[in-house]
Protein backbone atom coordinates (compact mmCIF):
# COMPACT_ATOMS: atom_id res chain seq x y z
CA UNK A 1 -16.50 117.27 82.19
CA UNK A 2 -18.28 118.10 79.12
CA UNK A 3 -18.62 121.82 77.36
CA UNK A 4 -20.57 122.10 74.43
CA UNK A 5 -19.01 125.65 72.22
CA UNK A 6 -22.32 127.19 70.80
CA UNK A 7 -21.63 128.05 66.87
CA UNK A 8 -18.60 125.91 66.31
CA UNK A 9 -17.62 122.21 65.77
CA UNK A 10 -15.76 120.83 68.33
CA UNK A 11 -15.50 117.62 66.71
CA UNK A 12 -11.57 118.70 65.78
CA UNK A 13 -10.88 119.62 69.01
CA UNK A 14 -8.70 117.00 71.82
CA UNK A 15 -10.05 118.06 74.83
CA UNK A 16 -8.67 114.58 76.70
CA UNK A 17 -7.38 115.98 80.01
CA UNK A 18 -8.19 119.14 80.42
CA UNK A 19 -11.04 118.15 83.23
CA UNK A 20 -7.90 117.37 85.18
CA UNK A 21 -6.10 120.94 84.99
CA UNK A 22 -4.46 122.23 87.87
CA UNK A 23 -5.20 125.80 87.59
CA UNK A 24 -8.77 124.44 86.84
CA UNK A 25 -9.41 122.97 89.70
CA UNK A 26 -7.86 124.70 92.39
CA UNK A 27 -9.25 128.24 91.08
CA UNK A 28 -12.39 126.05 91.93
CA UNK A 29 -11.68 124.84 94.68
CA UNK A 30 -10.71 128.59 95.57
CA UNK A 31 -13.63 129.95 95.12
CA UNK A 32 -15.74 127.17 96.74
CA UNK A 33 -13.99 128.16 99.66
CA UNK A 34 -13.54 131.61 99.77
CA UNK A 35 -17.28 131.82 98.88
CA UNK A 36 -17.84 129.76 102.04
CA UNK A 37 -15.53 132.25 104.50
CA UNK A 38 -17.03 135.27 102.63
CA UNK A 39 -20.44 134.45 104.28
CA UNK A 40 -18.97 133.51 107.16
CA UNK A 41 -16.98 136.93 107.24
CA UNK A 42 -20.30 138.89 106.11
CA UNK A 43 -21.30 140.01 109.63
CA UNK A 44 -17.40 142.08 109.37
CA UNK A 45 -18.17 143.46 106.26
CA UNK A 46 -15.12 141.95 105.28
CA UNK A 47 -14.62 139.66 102.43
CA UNK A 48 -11.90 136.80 102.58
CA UNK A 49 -9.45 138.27 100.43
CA UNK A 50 -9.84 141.36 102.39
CA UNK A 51 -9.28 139.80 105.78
CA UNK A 52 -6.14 137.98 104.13
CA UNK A 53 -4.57 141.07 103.00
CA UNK A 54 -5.37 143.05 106.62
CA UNK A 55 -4.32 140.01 108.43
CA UNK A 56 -0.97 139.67 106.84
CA UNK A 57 -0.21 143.78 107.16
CA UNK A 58 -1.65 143.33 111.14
CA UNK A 59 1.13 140.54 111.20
CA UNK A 60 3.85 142.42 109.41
CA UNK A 61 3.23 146.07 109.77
CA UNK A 62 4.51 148.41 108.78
CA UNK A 63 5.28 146.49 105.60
CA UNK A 64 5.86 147.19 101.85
CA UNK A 65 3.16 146.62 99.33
CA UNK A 66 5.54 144.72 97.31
CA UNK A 67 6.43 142.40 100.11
CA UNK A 68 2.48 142.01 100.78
CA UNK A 69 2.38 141.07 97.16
CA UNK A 70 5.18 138.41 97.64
CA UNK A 71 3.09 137.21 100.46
CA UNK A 72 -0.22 136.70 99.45
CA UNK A 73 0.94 135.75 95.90
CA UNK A 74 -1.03 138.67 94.47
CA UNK A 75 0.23 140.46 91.18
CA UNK A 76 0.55 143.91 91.17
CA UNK A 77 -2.83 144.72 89.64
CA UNK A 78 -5.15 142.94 91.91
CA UNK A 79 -2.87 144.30 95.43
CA UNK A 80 -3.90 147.67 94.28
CA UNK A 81 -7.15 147.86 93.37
CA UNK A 82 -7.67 145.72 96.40
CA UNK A 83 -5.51 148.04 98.93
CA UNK A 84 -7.05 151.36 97.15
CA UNK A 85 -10.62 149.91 98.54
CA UNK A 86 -9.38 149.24 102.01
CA UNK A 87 -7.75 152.63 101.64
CA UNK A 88 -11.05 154.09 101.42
CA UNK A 89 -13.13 152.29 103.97
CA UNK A 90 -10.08 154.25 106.57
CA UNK A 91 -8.77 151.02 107.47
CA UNK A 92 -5.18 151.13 105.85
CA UNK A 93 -3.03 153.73 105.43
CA UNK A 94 -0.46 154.06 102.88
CA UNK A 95 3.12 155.81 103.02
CA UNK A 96 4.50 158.16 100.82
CA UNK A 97 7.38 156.57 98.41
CA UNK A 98 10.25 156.23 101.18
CA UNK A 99 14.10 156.98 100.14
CA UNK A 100 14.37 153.19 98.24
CA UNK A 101 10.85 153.79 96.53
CA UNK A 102 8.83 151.74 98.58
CA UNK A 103 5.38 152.48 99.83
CA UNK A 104 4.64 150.96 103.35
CA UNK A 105 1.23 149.80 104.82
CA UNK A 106 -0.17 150.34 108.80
CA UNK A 107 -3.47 149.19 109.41
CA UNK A 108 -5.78 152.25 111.15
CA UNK A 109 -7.89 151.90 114.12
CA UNK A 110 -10.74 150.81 112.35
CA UNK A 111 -8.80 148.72 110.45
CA UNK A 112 -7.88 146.93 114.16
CA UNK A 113 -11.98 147.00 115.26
CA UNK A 114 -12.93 145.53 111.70
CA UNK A 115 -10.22 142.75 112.09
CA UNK A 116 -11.17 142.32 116.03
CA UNK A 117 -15.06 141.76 114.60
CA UNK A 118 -13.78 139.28 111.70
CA UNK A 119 -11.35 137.28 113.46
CA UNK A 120 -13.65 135.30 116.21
CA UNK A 121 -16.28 135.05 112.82
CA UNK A 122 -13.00 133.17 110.58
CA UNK A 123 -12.32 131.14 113.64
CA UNK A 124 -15.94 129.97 113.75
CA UNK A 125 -15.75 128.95 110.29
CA UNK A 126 -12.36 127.89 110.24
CA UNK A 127 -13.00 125.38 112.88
CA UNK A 128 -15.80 124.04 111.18
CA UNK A 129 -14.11 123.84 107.53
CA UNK A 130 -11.36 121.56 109.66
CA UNK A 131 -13.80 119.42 111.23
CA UNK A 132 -15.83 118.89 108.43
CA UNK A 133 -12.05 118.13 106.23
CA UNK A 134 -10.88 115.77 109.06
CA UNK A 135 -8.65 115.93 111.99
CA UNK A 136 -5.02 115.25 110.31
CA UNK A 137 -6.06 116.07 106.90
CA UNK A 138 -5.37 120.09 107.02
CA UNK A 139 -1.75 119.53 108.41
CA UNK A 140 -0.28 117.73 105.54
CA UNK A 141 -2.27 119.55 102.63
CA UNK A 142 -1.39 122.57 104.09
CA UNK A 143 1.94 122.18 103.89
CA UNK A 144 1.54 120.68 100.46
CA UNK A 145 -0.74 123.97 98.85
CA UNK A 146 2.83 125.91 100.54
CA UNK A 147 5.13 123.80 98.94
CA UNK A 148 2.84 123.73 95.57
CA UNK A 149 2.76 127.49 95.61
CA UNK A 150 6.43 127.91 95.90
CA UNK A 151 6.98 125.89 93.05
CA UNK A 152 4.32 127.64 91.19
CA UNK A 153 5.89 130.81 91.88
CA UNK A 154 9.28 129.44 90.81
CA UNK A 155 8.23 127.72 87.81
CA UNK A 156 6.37 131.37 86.86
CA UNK A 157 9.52 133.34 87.34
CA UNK A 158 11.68 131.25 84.99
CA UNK A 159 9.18 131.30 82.87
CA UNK A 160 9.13 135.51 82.64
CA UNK A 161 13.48 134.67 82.63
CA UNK A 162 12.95 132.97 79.42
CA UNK A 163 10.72 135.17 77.61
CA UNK A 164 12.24 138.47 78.67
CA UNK A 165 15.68 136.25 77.27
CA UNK A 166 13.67 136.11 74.19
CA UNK A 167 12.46 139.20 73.40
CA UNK A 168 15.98 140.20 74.23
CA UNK A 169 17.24 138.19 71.75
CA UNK A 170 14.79 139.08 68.91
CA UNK A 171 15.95 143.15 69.82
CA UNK A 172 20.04 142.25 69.17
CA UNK A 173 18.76 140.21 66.01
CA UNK A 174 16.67 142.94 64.62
C-alpha cells in the first residue's frame, strides 16, 4: 500500500508492514460489509449497527446496557449515542437506574415492526453474502472472528490492568 504525507518527508519513516495491520484491515473489511447490509437494510430504515444492537436486546430483553455493551463489543461512548437515537425513533425504551445501578433495555412495538421489516431484508442479503463467500467458508471464519474477538477483548483488558497498575504506581511514588 502506498501513502504519500503532503508537506513532510517520509523518507525517515519504516513503514514495512503496516499494509498488513490487523486493526487495518478488518476495520476495512468492516465497513465493506456493513456498507453492503446497510443498503440491503435501507428499505427498514435501519442501518446494520442498528439492527445488531435491536437484534441482540430482541434476543436478550430486558437486558442491561452494559451487558449489550459486553455483547456487541461496543465501548461505552458509541452504545449511547447509538441507543439515545433508537430511543428517539420510539423503538427502545430505557429503565430508570434499578437498585444495583443498572439501566435495562425492552424493545417497543415499533421497535418489533421495524425489526419484523429488517429481518426477511438481512436474510436476503445474508444468504447472498454466504453464497457469494462459499458454502463451508462462513462456519470456520466465524468461529475464528469469535475466537479473535475474545482474545482481542482479553488482550485489551490486561492492557487497561497494566496501565491503571502504572499510574497507580507513579501516585504512591509521587
Amino acid at each position: 500500500m502506498y501513502m504519500q504525507v503532503k508537506g513532510g518527508a517520509t523518507d525517515s519513516l519504516d513503514l514495512s508492514g503496516t499494509g498488513s495491520c490487523a486493526a487495518f484491515n478488518f476495520r476495512r473489511t468492516a465497513r465493506a460489509v456493513a456498507r453492503l447490509y446497510d443498503l440491503g437494510l435501507e428499505p427498514s430504515g435501519l442501518r446494520a449497527t442498528q439492527f445488531a444492537i435491536l437484534t441482540a436486546i430482541a434476543k436478550f430483553q430486558p437486558v442491561s446496557i452494559s451487558r449489550i455493551g459486553e455483547i456487541l463489543v461496543l465501548d461505552q461512548t458509541t452504545l449511547t449515542r447509538s441507543l439515545r437515537l433508537l430511543q428517539k425513533q420510539r423503538y427502545l425504551e430505557i429503565s430508570s437506574r434499578s437498585v444495583r445501578r443498572q439501566r435495562f433495555l425492552t424493545l417497543t412495538d415499533p421497535g418489533v415492526k421495524a425489526l419484523a421489516v429488517a429481518v426477511p431484508l438481512w436474510r436476503k442479503v445474508q444468504a447472498k453474502f454466504l453464497a457469494e463467500m462459499g458454502g463451508d467458508t462462513w462456519p470456520a471464519l466465524r468461529n475464528e472472528l469469535e475466537r479473535l474477538a475474545g482474545m482481542a477483548v482479553q488482550l485489551e483488558n490486561l492492557a487497561l490492568k497494566r496501565t491503571a497498575a502504572a499510574v497507580a504506581s507513579k501516585k504512591e511514588e509521587g
